[in-house]
PDBML (XML) file of the C-alpha atoms, coordinates in Angstrom:
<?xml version="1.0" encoding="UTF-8" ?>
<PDBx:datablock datablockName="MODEL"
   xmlns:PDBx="http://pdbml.pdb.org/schema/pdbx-v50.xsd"
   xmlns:xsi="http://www.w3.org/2001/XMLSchema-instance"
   xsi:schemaLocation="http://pdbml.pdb.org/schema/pdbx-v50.xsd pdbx-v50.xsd">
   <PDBx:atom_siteCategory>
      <PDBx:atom_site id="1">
         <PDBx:B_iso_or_equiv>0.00</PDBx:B_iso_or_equiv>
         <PDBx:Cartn_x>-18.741</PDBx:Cartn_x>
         <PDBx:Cartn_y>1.853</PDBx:Cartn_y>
         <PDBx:Cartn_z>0.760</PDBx:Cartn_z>
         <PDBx:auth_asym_id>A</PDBx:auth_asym_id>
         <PDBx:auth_atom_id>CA</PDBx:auth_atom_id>
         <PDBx:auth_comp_id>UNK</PDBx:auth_comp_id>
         <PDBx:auth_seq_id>1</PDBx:auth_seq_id>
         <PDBx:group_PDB>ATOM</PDBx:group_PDB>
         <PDBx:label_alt_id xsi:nil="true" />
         <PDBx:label_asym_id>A</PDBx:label_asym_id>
         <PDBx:label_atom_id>CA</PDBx:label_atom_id>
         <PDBx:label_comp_id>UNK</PDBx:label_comp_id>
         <PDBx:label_entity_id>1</PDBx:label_entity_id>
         <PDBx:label_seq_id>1</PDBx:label_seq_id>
         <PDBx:occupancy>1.00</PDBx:occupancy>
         <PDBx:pdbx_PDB_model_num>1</PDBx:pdbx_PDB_model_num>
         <PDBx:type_symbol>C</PDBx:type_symbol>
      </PDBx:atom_site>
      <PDBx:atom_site id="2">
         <PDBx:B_iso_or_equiv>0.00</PDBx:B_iso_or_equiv>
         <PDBx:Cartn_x>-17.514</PDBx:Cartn_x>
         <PDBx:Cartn_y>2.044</PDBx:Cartn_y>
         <PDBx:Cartn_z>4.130</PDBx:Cartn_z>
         <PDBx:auth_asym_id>A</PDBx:auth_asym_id>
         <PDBx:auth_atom_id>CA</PDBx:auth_atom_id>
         <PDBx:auth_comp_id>UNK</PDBx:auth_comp_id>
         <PDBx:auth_seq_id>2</PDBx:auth_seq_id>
         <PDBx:group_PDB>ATOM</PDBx:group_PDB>
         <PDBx:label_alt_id xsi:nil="true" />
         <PDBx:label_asym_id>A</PDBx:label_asym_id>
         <PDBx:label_atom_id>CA</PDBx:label_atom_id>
         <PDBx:label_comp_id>UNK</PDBx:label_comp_id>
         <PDBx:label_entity_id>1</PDBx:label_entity_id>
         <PDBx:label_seq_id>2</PDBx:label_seq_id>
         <PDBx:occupancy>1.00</PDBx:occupancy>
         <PDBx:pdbx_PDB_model_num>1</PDBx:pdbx_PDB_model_num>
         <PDBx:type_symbol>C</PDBx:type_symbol>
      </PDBx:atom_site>
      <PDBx:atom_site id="3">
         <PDBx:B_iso_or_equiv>0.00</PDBx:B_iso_or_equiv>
         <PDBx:Cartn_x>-13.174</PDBx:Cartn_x>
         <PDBx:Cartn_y>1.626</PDBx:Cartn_y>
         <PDBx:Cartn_z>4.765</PDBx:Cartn_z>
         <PDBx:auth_asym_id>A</PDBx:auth_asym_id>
         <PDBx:auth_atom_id>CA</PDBx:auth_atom_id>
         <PDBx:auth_comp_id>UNK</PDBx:auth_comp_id>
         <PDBx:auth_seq_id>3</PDBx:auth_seq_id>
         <PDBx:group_PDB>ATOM</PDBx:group_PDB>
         <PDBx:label_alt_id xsi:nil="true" />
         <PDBx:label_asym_id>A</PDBx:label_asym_id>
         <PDBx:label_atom_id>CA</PDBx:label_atom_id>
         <PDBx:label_comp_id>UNK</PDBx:label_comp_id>
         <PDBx:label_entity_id>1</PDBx:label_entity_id>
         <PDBx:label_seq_id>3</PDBx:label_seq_id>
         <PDBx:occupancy>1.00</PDBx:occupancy>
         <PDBx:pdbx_PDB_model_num>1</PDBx:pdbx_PDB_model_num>
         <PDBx:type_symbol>C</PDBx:type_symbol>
      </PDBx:atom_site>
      <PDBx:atom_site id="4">
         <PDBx:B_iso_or_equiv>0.00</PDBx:B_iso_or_equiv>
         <PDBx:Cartn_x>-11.453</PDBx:Cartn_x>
         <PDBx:Cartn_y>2.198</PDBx:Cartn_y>
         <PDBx:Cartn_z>7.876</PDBx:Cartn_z>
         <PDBx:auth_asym_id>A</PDBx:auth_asym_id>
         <PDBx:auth_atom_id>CA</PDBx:auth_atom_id>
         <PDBx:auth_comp_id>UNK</PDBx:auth_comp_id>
         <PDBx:auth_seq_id>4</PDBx:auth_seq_id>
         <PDBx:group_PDB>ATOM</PDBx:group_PDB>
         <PDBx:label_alt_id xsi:nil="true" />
         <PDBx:label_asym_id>A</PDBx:label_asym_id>
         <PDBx:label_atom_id>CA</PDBx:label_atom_id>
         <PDBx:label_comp_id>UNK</PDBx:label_comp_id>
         <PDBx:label_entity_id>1</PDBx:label_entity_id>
         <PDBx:label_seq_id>4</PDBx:label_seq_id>
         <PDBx:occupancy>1.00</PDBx:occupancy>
         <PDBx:pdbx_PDB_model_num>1</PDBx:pdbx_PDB_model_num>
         <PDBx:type_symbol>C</PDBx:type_symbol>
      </PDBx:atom_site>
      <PDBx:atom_site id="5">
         <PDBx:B_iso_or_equiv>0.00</PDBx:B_iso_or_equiv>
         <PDBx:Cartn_x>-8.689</PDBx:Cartn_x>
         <PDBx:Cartn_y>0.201</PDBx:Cartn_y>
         <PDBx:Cartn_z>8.438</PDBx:Cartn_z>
         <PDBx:auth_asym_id>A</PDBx:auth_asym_id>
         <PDBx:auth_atom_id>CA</PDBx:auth_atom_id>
         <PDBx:auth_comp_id>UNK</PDBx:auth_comp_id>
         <PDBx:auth_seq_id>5</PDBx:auth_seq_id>
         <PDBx:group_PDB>ATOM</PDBx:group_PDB>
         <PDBx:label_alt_id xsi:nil="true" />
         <PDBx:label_asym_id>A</PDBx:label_asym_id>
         <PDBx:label_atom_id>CA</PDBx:label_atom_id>
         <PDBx:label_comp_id>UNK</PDBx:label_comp_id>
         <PDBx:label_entity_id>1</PDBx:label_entity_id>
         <PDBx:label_seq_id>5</PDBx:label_seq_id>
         <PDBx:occupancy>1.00</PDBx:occupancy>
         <PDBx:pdbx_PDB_model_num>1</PDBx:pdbx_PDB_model_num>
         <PDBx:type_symbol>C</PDBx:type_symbol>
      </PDBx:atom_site>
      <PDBx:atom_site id="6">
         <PDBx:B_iso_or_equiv>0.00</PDBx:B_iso_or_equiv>
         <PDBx:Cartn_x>-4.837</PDBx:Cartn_x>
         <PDBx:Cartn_y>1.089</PDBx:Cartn_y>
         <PDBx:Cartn_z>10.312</PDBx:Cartn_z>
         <PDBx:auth_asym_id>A</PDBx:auth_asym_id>
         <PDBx:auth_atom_id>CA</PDBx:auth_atom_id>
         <PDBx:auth_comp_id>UNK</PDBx:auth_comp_id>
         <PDBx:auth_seq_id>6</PDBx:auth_seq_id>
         <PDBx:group_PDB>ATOM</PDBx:group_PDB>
         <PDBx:label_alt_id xsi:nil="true" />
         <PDBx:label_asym_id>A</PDBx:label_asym_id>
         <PDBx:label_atom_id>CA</PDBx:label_atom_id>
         <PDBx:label_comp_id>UNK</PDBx:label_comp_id>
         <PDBx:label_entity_id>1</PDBx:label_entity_id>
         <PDBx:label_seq_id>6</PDBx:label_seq_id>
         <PDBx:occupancy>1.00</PDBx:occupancy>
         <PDBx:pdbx_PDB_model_num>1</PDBx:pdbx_PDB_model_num>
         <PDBx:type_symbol>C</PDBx:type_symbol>
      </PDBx:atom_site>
      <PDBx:atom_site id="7">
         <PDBx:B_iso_or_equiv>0.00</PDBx:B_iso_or_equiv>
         <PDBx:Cartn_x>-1.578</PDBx:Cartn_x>
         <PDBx:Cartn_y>-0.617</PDBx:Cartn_y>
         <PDBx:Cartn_z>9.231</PDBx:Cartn_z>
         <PDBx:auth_asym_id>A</PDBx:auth_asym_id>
         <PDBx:auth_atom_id>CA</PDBx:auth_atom_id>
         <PDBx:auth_comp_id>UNK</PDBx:auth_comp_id>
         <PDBx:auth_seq_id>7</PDBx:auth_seq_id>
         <PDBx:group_PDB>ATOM</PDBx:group_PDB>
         <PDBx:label_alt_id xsi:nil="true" />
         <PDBx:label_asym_id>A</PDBx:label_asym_id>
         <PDBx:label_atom_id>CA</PDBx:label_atom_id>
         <PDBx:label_comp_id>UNK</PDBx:label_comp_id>
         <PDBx:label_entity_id>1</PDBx:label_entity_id>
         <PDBx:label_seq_id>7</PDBx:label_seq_id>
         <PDBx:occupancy>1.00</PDBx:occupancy>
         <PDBx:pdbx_PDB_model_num>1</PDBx:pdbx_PDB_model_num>
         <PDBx:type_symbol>C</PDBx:type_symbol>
      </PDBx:atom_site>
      <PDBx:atom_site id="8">
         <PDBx:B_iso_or_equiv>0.00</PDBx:B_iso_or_equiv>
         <PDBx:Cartn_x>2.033</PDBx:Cartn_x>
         <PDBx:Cartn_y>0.425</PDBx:Cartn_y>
         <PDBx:Cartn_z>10.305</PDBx:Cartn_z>
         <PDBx:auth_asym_id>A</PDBx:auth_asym_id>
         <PDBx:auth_atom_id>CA</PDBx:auth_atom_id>
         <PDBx:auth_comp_id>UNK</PDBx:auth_comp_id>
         <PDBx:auth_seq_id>8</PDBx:auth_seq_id>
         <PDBx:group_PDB>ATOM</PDBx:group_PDB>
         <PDBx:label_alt_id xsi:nil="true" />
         <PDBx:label_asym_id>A</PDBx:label_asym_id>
         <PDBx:label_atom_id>CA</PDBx:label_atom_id>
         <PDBx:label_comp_id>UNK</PDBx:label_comp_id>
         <PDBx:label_entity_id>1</PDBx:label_entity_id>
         <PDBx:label_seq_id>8</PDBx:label_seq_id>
         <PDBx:occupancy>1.00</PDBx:occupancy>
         <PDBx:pdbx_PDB_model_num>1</PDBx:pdbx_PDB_model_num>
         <PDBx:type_symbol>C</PDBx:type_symbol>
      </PDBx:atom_site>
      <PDBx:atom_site id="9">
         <PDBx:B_iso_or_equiv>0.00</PDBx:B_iso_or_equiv>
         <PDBx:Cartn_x>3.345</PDBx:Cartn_x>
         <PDBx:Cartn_y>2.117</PDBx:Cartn_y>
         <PDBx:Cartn_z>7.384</PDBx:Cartn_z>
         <PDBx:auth_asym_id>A</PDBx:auth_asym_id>
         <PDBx:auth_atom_id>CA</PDBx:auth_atom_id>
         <PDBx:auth_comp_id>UNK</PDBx:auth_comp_id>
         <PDBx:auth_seq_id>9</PDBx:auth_seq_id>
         <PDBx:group_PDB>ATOM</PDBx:group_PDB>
         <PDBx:label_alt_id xsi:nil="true" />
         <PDBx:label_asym_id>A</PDBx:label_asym_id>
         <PDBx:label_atom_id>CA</PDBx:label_atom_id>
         <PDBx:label_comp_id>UNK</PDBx:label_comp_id>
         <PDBx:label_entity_id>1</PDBx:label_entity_id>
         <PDBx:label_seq_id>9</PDBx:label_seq_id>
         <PDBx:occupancy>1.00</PDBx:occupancy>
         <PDBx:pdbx_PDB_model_num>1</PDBx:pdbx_PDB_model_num>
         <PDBx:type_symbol>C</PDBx:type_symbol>
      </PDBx:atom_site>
      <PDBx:atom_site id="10">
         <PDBx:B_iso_or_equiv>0.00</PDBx:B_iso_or_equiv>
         <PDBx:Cartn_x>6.442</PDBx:Cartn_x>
         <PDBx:Cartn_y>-0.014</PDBx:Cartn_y>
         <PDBx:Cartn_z>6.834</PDBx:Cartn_z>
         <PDBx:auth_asym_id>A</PDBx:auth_asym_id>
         <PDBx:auth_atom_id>CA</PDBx:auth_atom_id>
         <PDBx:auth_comp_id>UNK</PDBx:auth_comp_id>
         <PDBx:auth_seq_id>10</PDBx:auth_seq_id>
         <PDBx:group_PDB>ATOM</PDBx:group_PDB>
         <PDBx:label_alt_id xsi:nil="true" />
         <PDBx:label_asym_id>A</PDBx:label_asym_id>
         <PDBx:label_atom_id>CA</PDBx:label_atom_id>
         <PDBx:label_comp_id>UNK</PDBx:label_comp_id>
         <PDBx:label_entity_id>1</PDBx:label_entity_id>
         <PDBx:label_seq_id>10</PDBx:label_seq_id>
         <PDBx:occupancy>1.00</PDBx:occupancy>
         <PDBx:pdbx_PDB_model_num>1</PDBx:pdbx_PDB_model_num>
         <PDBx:type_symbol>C</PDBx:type_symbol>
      </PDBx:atom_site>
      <PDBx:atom_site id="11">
         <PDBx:B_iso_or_equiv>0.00</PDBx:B_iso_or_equiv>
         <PDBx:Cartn_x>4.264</PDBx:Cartn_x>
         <PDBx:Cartn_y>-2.978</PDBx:Cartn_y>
         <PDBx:Cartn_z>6.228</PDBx:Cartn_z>
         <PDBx:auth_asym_id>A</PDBx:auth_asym_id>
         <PDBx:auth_atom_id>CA</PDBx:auth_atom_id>
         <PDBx:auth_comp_id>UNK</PDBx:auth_comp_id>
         <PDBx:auth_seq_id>11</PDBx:auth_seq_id>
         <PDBx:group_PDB>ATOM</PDBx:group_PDB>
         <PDBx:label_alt_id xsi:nil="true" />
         <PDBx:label_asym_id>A</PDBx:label_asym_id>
         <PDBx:label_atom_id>CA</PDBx:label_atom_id>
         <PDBx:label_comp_id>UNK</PDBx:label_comp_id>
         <PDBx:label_entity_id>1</PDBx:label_entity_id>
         <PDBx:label_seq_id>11</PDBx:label_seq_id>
         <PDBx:occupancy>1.00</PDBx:occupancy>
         <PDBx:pdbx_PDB_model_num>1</PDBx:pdbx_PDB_model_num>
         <PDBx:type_symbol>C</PDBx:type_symbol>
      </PDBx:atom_site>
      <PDBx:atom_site id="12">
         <PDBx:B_iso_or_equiv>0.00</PDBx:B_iso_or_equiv>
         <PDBx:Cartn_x>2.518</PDBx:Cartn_x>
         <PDBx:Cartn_y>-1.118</PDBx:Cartn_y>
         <PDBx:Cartn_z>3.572</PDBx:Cartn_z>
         <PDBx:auth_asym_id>A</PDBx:auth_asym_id>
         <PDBx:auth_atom_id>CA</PDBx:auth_atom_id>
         <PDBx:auth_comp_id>UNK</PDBx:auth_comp_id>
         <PDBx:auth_seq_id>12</PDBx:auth_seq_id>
         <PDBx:group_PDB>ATOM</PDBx:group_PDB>
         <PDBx:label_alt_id xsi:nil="true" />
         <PDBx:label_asym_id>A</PDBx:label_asym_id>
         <PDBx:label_atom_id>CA</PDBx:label_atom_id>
         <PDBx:label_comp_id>UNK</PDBx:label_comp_id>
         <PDBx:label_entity_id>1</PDBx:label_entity_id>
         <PDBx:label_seq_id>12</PDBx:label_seq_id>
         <PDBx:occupancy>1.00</PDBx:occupancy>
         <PDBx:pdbx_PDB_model_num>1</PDBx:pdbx_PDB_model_num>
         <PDBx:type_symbol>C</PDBx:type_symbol>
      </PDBx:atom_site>
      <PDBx:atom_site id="13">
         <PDBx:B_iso_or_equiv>0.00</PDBx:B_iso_or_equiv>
         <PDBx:Cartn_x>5.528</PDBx:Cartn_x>
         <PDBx:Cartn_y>0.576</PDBx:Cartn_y>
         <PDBx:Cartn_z>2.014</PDBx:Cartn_z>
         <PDBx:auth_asym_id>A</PDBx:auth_asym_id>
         <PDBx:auth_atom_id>CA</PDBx:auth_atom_id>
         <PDBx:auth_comp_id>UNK</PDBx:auth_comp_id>
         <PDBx:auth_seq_id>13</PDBx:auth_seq_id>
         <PDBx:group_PDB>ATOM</PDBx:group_PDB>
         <PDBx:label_alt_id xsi:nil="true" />
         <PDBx:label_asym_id>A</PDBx:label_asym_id>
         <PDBx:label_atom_id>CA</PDBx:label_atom_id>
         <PDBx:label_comp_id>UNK</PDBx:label_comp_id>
         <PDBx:label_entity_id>1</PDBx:label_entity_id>
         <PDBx:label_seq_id>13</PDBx:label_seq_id>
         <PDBx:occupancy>1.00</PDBx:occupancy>
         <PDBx:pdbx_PDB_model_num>1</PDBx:pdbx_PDB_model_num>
         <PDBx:type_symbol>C</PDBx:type_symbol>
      </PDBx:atom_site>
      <PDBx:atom_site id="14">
         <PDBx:B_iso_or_equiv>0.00</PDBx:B_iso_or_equiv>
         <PDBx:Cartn_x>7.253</PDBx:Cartn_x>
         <PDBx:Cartn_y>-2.564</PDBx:Cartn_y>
         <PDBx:Cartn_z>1.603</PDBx:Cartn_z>
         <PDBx:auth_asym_id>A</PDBx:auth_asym_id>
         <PDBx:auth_atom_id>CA</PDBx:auth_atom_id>
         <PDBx:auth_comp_id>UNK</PDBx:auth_comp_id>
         <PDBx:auth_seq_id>14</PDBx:auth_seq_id>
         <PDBx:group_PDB>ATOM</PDBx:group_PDB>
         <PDBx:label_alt_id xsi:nil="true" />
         <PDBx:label_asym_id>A</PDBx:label_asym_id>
         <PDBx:label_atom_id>CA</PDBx:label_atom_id>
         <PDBx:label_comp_id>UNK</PDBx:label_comp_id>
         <PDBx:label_entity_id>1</PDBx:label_entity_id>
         <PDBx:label_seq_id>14</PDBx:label_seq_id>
         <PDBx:occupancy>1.00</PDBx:occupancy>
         <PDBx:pdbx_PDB_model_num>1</PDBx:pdbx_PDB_model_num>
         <PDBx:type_symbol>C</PDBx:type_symbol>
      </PDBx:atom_site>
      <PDBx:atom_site id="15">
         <PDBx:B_iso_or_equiv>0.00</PDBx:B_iso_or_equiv>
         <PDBx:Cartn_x>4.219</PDBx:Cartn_x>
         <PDBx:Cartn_y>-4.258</PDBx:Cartn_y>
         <PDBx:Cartn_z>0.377</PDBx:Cartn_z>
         <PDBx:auth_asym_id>A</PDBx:auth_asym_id>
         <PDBx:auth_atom_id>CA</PDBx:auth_atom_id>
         <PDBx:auth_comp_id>UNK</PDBx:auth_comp_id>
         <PDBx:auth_seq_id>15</PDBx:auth_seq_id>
         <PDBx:group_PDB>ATOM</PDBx:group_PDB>
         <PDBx:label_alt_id xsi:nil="true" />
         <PDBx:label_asym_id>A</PDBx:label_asym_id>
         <PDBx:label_atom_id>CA</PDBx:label_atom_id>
         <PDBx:label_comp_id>UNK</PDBx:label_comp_id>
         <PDBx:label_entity_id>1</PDBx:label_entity_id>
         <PDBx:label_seq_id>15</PDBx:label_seq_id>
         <PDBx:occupancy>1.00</PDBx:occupancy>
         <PDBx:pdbx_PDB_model_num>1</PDBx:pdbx_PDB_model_num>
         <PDBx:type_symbol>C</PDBx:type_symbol>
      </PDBx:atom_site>
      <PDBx:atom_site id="16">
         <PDBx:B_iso_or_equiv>0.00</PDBx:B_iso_or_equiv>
         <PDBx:Cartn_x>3.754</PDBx:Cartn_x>
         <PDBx:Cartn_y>-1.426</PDBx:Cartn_y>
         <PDBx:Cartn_z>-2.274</PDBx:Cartn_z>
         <PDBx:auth_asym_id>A</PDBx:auth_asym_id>
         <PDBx:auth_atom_id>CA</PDBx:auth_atom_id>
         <PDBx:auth_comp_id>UNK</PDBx:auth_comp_id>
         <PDBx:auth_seq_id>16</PDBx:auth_seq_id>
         <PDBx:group_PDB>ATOM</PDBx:group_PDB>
         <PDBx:label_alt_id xsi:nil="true" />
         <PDBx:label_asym_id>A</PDBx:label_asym_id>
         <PDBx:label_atom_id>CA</PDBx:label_atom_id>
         <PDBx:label_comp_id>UNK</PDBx:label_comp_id>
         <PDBx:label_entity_id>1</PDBx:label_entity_id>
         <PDBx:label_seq_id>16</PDBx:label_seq_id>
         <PDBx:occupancy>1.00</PDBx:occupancy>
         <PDBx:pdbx_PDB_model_num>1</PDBx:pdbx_PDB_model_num>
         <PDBx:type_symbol>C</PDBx:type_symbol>
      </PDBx:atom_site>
      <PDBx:atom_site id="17">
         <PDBx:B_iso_or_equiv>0.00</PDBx:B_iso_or_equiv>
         <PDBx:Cartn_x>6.987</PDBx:Cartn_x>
         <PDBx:Cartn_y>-1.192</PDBx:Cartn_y>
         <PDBx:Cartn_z>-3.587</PDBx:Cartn_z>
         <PDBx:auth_asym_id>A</PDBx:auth_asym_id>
         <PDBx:auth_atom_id>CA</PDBx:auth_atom_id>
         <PDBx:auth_comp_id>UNK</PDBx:auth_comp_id>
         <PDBx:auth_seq_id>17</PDBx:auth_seq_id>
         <PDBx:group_PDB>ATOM</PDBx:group_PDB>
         <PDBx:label_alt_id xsi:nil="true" />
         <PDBx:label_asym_id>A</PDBx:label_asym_id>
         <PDBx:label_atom_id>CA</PDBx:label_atom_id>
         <PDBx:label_comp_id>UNK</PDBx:label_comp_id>
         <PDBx:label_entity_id>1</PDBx:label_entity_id>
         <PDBx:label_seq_id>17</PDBx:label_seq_id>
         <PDBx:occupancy>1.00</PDBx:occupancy>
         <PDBx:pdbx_PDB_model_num>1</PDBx:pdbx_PDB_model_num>
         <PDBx:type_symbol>C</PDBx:type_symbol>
      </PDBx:atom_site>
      <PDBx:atom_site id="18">
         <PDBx:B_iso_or_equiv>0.00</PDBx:B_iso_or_equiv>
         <PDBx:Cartn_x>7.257</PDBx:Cartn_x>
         <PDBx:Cartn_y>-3.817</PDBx:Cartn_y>
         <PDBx:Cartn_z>-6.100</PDBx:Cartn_z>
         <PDBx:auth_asym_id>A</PDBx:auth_asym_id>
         <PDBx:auth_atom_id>CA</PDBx:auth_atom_id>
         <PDBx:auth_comp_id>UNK</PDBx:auth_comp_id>
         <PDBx:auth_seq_id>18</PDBx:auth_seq_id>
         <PDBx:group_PDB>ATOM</PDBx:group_PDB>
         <PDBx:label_alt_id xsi:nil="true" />
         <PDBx:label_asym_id>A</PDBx:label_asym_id>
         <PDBx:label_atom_id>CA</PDBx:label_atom_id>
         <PDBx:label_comp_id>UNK</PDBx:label_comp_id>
         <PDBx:label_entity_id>1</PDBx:label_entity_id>
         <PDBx:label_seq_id>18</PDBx:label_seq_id>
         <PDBx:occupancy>1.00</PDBx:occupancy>
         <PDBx:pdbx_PDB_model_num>1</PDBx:pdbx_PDB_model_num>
         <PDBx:type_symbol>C</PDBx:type_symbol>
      </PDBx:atom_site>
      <PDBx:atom_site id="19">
         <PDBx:B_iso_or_equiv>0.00</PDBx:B_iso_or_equiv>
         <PDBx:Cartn_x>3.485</PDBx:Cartn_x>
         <PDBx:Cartn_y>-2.679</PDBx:Cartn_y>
         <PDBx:Cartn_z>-7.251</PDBx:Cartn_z>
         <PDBx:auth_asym_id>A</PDBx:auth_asym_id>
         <PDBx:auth_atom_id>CA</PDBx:auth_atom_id>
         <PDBx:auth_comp_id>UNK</PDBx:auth_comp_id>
         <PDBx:auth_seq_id>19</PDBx:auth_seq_id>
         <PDBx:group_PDB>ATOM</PDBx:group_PDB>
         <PDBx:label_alt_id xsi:nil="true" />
         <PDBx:label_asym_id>A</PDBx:label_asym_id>
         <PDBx:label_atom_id>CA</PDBx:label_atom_id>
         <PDBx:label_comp_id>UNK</PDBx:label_comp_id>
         <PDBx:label_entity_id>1</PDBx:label_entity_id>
         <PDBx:label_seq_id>19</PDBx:label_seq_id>
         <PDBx:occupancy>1.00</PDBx:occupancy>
         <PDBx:pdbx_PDB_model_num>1</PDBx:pdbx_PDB_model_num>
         <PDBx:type_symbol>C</PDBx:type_symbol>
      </PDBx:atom_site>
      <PDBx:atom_site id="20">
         <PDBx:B_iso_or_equiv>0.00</PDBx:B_iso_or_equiv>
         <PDBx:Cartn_x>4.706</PDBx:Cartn_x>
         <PDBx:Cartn_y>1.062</PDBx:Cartn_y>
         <PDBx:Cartn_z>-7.631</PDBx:Cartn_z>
         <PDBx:auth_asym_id>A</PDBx:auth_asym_id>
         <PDBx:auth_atom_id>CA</PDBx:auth_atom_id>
         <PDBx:auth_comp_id>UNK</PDBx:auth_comp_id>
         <PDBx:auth_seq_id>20</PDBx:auth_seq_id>
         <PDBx:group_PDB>ATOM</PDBx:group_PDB>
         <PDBx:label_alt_id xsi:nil="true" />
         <PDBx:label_asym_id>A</PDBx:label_asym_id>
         <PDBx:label_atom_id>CA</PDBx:label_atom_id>
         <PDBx:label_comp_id>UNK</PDBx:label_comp_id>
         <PDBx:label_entity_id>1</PDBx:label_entity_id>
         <PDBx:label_seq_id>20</PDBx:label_seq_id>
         <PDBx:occupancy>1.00</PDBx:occupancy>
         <PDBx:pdbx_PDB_model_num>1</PDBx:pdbx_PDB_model_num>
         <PDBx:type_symbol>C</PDBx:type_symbol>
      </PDBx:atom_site>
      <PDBx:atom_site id="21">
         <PDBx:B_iso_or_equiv>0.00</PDBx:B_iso_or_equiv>
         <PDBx:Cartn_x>7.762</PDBx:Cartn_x>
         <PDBx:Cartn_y>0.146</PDBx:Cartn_y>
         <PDBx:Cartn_z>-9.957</PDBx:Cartn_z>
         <PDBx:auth_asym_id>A</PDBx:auth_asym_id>
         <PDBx:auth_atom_id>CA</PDBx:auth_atom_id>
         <PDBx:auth_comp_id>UNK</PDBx:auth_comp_id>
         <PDBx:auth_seq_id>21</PDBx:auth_seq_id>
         <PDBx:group_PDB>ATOM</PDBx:group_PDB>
         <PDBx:label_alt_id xsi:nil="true" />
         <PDBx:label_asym_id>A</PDBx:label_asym_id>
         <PDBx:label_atom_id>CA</PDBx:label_atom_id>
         <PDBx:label_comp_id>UNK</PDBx:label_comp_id>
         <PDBx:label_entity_id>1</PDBx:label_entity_id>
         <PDBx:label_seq_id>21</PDBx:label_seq_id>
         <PDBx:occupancy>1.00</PDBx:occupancy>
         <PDBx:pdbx_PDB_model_num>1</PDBx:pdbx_PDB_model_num>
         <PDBx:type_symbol>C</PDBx:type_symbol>
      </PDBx:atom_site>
      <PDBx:atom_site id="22">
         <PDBx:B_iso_or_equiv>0.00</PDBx:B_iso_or_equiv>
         <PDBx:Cartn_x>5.317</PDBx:Cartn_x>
         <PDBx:Cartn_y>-1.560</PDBx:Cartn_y>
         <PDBx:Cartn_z>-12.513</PDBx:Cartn_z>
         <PDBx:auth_asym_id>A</PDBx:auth_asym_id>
         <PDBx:auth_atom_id>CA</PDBx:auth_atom_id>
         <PDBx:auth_comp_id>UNK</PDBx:auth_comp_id>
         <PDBx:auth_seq_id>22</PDBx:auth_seq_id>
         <PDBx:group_PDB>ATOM</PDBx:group_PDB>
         <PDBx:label_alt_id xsi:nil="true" />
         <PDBx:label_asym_id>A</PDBx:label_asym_id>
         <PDBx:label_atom_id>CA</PDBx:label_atom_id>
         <PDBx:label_comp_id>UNK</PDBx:label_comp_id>
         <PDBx:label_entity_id>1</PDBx:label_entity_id>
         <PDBx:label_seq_id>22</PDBx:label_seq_id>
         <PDBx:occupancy>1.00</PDBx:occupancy>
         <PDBx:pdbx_PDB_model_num>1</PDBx:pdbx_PDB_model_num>
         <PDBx:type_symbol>C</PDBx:type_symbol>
      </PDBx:atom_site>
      <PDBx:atom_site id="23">
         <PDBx:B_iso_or_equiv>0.00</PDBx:B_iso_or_equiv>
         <PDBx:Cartn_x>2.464</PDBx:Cartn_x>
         <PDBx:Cartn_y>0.816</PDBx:Cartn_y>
         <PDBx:Cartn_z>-12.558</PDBx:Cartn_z>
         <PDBx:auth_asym_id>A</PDBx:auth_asym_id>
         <PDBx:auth_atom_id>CA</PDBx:auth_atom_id>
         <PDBx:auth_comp_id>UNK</PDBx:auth_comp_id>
         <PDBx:auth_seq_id>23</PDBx:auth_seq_id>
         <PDBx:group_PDB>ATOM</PDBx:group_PDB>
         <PDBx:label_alt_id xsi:nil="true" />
         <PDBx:label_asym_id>A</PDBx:label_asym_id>
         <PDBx:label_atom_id>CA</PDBx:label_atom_id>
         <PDBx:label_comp_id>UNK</PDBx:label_comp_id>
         <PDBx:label_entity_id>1</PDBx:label_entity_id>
         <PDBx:label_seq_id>23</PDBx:label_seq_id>
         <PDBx:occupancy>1.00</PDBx:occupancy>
         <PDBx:pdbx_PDB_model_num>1</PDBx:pdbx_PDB_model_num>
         <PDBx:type_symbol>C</PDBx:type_symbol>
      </PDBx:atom_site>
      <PDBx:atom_site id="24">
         <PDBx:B_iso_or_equiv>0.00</PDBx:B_iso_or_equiv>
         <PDBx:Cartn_x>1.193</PDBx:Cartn_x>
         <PDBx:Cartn_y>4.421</PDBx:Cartn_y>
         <PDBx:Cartn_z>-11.623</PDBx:Cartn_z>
         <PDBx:auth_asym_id>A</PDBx:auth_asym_id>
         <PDBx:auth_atom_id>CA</PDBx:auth_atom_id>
         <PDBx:auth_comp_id>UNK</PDBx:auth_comp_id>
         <PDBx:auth_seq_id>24</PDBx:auth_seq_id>
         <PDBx:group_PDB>ATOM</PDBx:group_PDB>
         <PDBx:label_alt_id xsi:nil="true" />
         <PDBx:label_asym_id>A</PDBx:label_asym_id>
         <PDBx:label_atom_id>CA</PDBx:label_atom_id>
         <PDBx:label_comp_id>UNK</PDBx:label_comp_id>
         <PDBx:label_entity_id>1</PDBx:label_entity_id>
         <PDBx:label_seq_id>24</PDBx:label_seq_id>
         <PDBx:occupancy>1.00</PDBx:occupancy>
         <PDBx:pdbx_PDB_model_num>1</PDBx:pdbx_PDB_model_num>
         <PDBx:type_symbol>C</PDBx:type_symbol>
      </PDBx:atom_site>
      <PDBx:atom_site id="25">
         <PDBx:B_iso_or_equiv>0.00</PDBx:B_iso_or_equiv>
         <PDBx:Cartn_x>-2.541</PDBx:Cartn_x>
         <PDBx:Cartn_y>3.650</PDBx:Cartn_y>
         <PDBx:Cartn_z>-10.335</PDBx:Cartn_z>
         <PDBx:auth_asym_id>A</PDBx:auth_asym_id>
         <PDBx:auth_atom_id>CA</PDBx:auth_atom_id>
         <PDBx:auth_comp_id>UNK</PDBx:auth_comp_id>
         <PDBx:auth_seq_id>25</PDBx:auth_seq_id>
         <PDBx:group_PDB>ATOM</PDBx:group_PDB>
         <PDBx:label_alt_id xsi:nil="true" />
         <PDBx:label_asym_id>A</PDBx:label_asym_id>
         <PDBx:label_atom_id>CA</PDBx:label_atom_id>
         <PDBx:label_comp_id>UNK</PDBx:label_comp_id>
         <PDBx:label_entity_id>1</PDBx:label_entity_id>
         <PDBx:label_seq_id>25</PDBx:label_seq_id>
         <PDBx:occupancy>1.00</PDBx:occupancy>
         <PDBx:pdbx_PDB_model_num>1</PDBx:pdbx_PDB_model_num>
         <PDBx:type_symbol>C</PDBx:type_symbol>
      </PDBx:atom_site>
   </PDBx:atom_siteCategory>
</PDBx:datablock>
């Protein structure tokens, strides 16, 4: 499977944060 993609990291962080308070993986 191929994956290259870039995304400023703010836009990730903020979109992660909700998912990294309810689970580990």
């Amino acid at each position: 499977m191929a994956f290259k993609a870039t995304i400023e990291a703010d836009v990730l962080r903020d979109a992660l944060g909700p998912i990294s308070a309810l689970v580990d993986e």
